[in-house]
Protein backbone atom coordinates (compact mmCIF):
# COMPACT_ATOMS: atom_id res chain seq x y z
CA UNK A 1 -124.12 -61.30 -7.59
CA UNK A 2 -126.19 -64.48 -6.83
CA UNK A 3 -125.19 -66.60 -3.63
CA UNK A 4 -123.11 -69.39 -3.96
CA UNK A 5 -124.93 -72.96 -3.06
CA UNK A 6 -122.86 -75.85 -2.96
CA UNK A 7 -124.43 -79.75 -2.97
CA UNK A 8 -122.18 -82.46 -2.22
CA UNK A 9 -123.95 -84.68 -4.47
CA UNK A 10 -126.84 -84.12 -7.05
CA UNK A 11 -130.40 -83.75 -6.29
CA UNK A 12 -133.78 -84.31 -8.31
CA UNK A 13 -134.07 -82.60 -11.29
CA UNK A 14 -136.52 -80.47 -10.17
CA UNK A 15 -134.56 -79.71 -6.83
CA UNK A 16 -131.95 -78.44 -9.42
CA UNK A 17 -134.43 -76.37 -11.32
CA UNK A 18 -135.34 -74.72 -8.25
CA UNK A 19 -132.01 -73.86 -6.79
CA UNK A 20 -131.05 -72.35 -10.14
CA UNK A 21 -133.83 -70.05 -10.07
CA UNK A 22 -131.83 -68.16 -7.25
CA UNK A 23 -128.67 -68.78 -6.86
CA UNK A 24 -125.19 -69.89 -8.54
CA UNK A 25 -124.90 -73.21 -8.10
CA UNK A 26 -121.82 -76.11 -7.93
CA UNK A 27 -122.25 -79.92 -7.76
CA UNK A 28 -120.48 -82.29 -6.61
CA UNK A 29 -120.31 -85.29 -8.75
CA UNK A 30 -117.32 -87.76 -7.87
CA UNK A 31 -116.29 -89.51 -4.71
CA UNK A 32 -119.23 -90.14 -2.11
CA UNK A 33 -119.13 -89.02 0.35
CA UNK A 34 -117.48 -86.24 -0.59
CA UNK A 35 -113.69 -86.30 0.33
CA UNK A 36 -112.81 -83.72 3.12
CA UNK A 37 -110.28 -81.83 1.14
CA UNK A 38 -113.13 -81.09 -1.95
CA UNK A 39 -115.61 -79.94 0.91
CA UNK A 40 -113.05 -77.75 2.98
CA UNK A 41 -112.01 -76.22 -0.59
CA UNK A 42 -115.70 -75.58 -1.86
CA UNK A 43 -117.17 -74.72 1.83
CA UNK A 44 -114.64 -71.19 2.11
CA UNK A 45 -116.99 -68.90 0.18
CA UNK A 46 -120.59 -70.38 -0.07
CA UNK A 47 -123.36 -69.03 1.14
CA UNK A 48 -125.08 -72.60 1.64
CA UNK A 49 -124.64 -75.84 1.27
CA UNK A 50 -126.40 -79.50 0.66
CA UNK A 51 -125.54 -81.62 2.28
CA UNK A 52 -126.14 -85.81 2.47
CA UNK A 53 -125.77 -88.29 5.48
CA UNK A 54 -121.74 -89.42 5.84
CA UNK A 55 -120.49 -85.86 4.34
CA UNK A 56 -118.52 -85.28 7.85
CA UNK A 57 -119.27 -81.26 8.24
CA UNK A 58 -117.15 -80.91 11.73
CA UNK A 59 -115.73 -77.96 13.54
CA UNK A 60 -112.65 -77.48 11.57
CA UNK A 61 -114.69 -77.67 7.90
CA UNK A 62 -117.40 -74.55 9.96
CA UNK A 63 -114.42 -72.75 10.86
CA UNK A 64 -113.74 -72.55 7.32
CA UNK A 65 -116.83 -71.50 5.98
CA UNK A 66 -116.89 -67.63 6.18
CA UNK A 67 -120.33 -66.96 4.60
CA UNK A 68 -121.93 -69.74 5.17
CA UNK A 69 -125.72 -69.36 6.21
CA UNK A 70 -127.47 -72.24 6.13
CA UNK A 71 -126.36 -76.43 6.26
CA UNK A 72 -129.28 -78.19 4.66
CA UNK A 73 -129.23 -81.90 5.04
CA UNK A 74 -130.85 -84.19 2.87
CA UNK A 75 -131.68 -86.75 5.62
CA UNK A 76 -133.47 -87.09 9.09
CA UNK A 77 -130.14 -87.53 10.79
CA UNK A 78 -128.15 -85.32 11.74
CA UNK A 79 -125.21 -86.71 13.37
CA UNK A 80 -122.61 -86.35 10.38
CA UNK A 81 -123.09 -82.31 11.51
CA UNK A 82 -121.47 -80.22 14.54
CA UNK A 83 -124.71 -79.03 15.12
CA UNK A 84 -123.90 -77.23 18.32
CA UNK A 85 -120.77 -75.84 16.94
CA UNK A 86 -122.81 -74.54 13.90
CA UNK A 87 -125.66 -72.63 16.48
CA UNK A 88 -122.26 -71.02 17.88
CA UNK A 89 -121.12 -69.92 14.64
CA UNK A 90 -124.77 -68.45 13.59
CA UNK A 91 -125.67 -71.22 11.04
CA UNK A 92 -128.72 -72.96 10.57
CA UNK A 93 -129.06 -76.02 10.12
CA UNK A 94 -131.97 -77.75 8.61
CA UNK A 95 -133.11 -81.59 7.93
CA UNK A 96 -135.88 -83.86 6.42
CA UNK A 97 -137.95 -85.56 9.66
CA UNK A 98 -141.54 -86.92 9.27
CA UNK A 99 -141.60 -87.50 5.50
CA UNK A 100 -139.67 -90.72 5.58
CA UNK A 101 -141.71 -92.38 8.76
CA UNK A 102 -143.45 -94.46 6.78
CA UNK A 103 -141.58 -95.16 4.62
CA UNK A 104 -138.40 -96.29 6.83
CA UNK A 105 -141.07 -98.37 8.98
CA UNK A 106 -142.39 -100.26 6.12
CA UNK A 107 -139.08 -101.68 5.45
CA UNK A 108 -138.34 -102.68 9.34
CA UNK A 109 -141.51 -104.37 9.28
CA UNK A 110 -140.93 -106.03 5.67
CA UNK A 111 -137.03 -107.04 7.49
CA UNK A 112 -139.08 -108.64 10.70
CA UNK A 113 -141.36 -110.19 8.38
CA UNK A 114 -138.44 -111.10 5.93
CA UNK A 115 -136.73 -112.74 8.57
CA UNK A 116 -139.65 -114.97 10.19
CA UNK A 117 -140.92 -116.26 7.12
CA UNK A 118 -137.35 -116.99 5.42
CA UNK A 119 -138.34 -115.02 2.05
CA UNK A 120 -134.84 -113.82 0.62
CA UNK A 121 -133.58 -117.27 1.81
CA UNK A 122 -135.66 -119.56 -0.45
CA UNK A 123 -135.05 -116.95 -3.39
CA UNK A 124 -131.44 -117.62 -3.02
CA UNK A 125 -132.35 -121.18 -2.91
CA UNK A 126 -134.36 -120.91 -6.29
CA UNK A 127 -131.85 -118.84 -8.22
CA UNK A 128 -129.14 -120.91 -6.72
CA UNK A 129 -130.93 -124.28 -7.70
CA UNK A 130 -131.26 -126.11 -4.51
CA UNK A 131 -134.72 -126.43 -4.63
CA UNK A 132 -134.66 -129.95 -5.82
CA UNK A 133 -137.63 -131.61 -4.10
CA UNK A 134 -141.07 -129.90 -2.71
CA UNK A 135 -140.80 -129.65 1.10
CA UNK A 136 -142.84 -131.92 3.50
CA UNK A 137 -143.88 -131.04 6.81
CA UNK A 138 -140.74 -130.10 8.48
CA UNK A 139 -138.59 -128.64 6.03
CA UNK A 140 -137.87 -125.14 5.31
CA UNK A 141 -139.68 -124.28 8.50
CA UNK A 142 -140.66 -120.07 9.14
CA UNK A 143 -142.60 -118.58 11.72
CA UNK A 144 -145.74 -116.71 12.39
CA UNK A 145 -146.02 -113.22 13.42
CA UNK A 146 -149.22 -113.71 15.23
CA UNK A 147 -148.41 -113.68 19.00
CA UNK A 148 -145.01 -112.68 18.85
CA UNK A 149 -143.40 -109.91 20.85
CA UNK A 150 -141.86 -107.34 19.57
CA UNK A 151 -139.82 -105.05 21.19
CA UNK A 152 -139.12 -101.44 19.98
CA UNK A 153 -136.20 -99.63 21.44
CA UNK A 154 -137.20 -95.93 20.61
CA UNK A 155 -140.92 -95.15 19.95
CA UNK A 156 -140.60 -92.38 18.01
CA UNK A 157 -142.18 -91.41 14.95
CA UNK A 158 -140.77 -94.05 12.90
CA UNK A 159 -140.96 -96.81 16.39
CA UNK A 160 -145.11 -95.63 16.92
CA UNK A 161 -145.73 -96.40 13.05
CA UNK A 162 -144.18 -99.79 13.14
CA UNK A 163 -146.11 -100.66 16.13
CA UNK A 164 -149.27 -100.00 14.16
CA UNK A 165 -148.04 -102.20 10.90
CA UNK A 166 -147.18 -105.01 14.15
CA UNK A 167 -150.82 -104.55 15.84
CA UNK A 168 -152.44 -105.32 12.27
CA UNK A 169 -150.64 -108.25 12.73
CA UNK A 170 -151.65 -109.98 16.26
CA UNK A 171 -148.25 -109.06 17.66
CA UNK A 172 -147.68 -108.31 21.04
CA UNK A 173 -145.52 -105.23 21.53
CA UNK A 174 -143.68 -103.68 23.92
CA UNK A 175 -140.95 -100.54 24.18
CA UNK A 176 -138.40 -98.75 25.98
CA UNK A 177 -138.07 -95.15 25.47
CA UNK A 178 -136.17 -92.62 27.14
CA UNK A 179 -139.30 -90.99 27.71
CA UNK A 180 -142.58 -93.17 28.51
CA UNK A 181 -145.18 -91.58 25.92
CA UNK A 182 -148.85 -91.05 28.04
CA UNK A 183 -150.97 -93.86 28.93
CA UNK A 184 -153.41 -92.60 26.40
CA UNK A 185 -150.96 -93.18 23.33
CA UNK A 186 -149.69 -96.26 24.74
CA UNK A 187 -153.69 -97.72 24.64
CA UNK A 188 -154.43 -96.05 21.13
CA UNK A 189 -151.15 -98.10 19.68
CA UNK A 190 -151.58 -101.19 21.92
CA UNK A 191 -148.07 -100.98 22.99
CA UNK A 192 -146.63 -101.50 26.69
CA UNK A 193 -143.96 -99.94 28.70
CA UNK A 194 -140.77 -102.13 30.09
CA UNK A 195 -137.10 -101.22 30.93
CA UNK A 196 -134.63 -101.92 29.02
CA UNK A 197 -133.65 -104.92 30.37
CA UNK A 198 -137.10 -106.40 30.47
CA UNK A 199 -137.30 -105.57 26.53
CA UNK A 200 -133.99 -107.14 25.68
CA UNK A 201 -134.88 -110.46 27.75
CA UNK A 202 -138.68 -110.94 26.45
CA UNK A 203 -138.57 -109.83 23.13
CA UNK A 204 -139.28 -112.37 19.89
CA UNK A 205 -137.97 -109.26 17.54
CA UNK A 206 -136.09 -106.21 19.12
CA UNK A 207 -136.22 -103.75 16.42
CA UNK A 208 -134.10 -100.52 16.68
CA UNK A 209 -134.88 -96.81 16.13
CA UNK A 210 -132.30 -94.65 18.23
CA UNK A 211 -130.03 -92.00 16.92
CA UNK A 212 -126.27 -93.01 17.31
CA UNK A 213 -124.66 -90.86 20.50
CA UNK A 214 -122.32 -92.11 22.48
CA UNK A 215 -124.96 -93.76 24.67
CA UNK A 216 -126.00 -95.75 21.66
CA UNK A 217 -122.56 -96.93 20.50
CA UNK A 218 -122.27 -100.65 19.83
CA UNK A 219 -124.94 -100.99 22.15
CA UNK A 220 -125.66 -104.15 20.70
CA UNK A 221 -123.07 -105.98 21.77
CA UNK A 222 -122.14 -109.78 22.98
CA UNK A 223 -123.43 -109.23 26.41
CA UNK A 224 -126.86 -107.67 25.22
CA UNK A 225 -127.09 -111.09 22.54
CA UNK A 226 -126.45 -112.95 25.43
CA UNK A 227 -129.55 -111.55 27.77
CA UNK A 228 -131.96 -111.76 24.29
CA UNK A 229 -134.13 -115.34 23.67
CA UNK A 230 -131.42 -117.89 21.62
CA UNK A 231 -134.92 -117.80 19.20
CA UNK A 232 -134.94 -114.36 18.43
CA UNK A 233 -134.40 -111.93 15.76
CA UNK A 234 -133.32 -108.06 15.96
CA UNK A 235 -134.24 -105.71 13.28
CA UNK A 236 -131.82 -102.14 12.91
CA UNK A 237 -133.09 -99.61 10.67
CA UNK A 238 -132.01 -96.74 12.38
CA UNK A 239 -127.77 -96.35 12.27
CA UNK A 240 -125.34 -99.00 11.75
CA UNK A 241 -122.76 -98.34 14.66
CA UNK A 242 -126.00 -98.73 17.49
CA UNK A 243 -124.60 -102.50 16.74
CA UNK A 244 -121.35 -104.42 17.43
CA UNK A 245 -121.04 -105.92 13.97
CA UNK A 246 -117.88 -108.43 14.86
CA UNK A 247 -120.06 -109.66 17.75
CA UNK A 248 -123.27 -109.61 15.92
CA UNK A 249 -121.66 -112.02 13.24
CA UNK A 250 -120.64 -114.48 16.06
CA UNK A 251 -124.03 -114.55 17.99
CA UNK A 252 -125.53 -115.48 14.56
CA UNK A 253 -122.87 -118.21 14.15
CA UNK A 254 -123.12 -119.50 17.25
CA UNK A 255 -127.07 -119.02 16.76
CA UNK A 256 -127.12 -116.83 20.06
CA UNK A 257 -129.95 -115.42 18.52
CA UNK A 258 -131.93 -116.56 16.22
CA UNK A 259 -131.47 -114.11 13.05
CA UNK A 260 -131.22 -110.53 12.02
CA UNK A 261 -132.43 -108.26 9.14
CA UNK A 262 -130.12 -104.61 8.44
CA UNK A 263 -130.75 -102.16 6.37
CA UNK A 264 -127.77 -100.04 7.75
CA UNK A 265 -123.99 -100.95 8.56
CA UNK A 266 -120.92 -99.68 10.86
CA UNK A 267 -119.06 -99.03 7.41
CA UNK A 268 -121.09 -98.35 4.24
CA UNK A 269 -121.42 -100.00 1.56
CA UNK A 270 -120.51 -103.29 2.90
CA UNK A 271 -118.77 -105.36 0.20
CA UNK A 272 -119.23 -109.34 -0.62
CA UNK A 273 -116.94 -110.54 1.39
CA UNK A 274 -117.96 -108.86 4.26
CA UNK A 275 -118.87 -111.74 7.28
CA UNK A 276 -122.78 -110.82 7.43
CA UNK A 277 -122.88 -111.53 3.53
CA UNK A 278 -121.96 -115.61 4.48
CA UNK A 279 -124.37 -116.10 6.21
CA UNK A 280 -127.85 -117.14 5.82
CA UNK A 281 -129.72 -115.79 8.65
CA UNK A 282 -129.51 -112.72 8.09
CA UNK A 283 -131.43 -110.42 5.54
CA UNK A 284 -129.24 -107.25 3.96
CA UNK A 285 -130.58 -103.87 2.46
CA UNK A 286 -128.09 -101.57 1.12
CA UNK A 287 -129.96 -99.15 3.58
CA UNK A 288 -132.79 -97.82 1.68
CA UNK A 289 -135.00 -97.09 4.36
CA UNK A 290 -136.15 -93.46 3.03
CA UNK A 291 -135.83 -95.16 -0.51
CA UNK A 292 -139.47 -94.54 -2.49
CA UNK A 293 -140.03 -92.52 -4.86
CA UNK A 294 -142.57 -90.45 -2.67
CA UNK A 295 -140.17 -90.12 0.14
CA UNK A 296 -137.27 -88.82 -1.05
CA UNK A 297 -139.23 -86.65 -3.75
CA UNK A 298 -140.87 -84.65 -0.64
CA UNK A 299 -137.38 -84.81 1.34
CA UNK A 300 -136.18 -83.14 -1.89
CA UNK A 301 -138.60 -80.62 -1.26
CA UNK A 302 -137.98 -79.83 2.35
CA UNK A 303 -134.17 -79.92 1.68
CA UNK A 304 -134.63 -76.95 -0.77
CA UNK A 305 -137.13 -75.20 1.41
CA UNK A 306 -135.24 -75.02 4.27
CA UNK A 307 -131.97 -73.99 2.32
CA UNK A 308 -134.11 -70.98 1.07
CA UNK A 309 -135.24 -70.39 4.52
CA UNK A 310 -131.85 -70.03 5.86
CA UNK A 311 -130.51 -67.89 2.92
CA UNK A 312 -133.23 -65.65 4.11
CA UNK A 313 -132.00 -65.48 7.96
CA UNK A 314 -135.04 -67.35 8.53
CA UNK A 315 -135.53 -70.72 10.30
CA UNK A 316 -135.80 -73.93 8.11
CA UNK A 317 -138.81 -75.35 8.30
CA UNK A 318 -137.36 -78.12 10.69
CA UNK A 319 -134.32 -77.12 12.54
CA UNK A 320 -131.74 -77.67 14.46
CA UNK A 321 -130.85 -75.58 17.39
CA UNK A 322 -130.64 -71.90 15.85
């Protein structure tokens, strides 16, 4: 008999193709994320399973899982997966890094650059309009990105290749890291080392790109807004509960700071009426920040490779512990 692969949602169609080639597969096509009861039902006798970011795979759904081999993620986070509790248990785990680093930092950079110049603002004044006279010399005012600081919290992958899209562009940038990267790398990219506190205080445009931990919860919070420049903007492409959102929405009423641009949310998806949507300082993206066509093609391909290494007893081709 051919293993038993479960997806909680549907791939590409070659992804499909692939998996069929091998094994007996089951999709899920309803509710997303998946609802705990489906997964704990389908997750009992499979051999492997594909999974997507917010499908919560915890201790309790592992325990249940007596065959299971291999968790292969179709994402570069990990966080929605007891990974340690999975190494215990014998079960690889596998996820999609690298091939969406360009991809996610083009759309930080196009949020920073968004936000400066006031772009999805005058198209809301255009469809809405309001544009009813041409603007003289001080209205509808933007700002340059020439000169400005910008502050990356996490130079990683994603943080290094943002600071090479910001040097193209006369900005000055700085970065906190939990590690300091060499002296070398920090020349080649133009970037300079502060604390944390030195970042949050001098930066023009803090943007984010740190996992959520418990460290990182609602780290961004009213006392943080409070340290930052009453002129300037934060970017967060990286998870949506790194931020405060209730105190977020009141330092950008109270114009604490200056603006923000989001591609990802505490809750998802955020709905109209949600506070960020009122207001006008602030640029939204339903977080897309792996979204091209390139991207998530080639994360389709590492998803399936590293569910056929595991199926094999053989380590994905980008793990997680075991």
């Amino acid at each position: 008999m051919r293993k038993k692969v479960f997806l909680t949602r549907t791939l590409h169609d070659f992804a499909l193709k692939e998996l069929k080639k091998k094994y007996q597969i089951e999709i899920h096509r309803g509710k997303i994320p998946i609802p705990q009861t489906k997964l704990r039902s389908k997750i009992k006798d499979v051999d492997g399973l594909i999974c997507f970011p917010y499908d919560t795979i915890n201790k309790e759904t592992i325990d249940l899982a007596k065959n299971l081999k291999v968790i292969s993620t179709y994402s570069v986070g990990f966080d929605h997966i007891d990974t340690k509790y999975a190494k215990e248990k014998k079960i690889r785990v596998g996820y999609t890094p690298e091939v969406l680093t360009d991809a996610t930092a083009d759309l930080a950079f196009s949020l920073l650059l968004d936000s400066l110049r006031r772009i999805s603002e005058g198209d809301r004044i255009i469809r809405n309009g309001k544009w009813k006279v041409i603007y003289g010399a001080h209205d509808y005012i933007g700002l340059d990105l020439q000169n400005k600081t910008l502050g990356i919290l996490g130079l990683g992958r994603i943080g290094q290749t943002l600071a090479k899209r910001a040097k193209a562009f006369d900005m000055r940038i700085i970065y906190h890291n939990r590690n300091r990267i060499s002296k070398s790398k920090e020349k080649s990219l133009g970037v300079k080392y502060v604390s944390f506190e030195r970042l949050i205080s001098h930066s023009d445009i803090i943007s984010i790109h740190v996992p959520h931990t418990k460290e990182t919860d609602k780290m961004f919070n009213t006392k943080i807004f409070r340290k930052m420049k009453n002129t300037s903007f934060l970017v967060n492409t990286s998870r949506g509960r790194v931020i405060n959102e209730k105190d977020l929405v009141t330092a950008l009423k109270k114009k604490i700071i200056a603006g923000a641009g989001l591609d990802v949310f505490e809750q998802e998806p955020i709905g109209k009426n949600h506070p960020l949507v009122k207001l006008q300082n602030v640029v939204l993206a339903p977080h897309i920040g792996s979204s091209t066509k390139e991207t998530r093609t080639k994360m389709a391909e590492i998803t399936v490779k590293n569910l056929n290494l595991g199926m094999n007893e053989k380590k994905p081709i980008y793990s997680v512990g075991y």
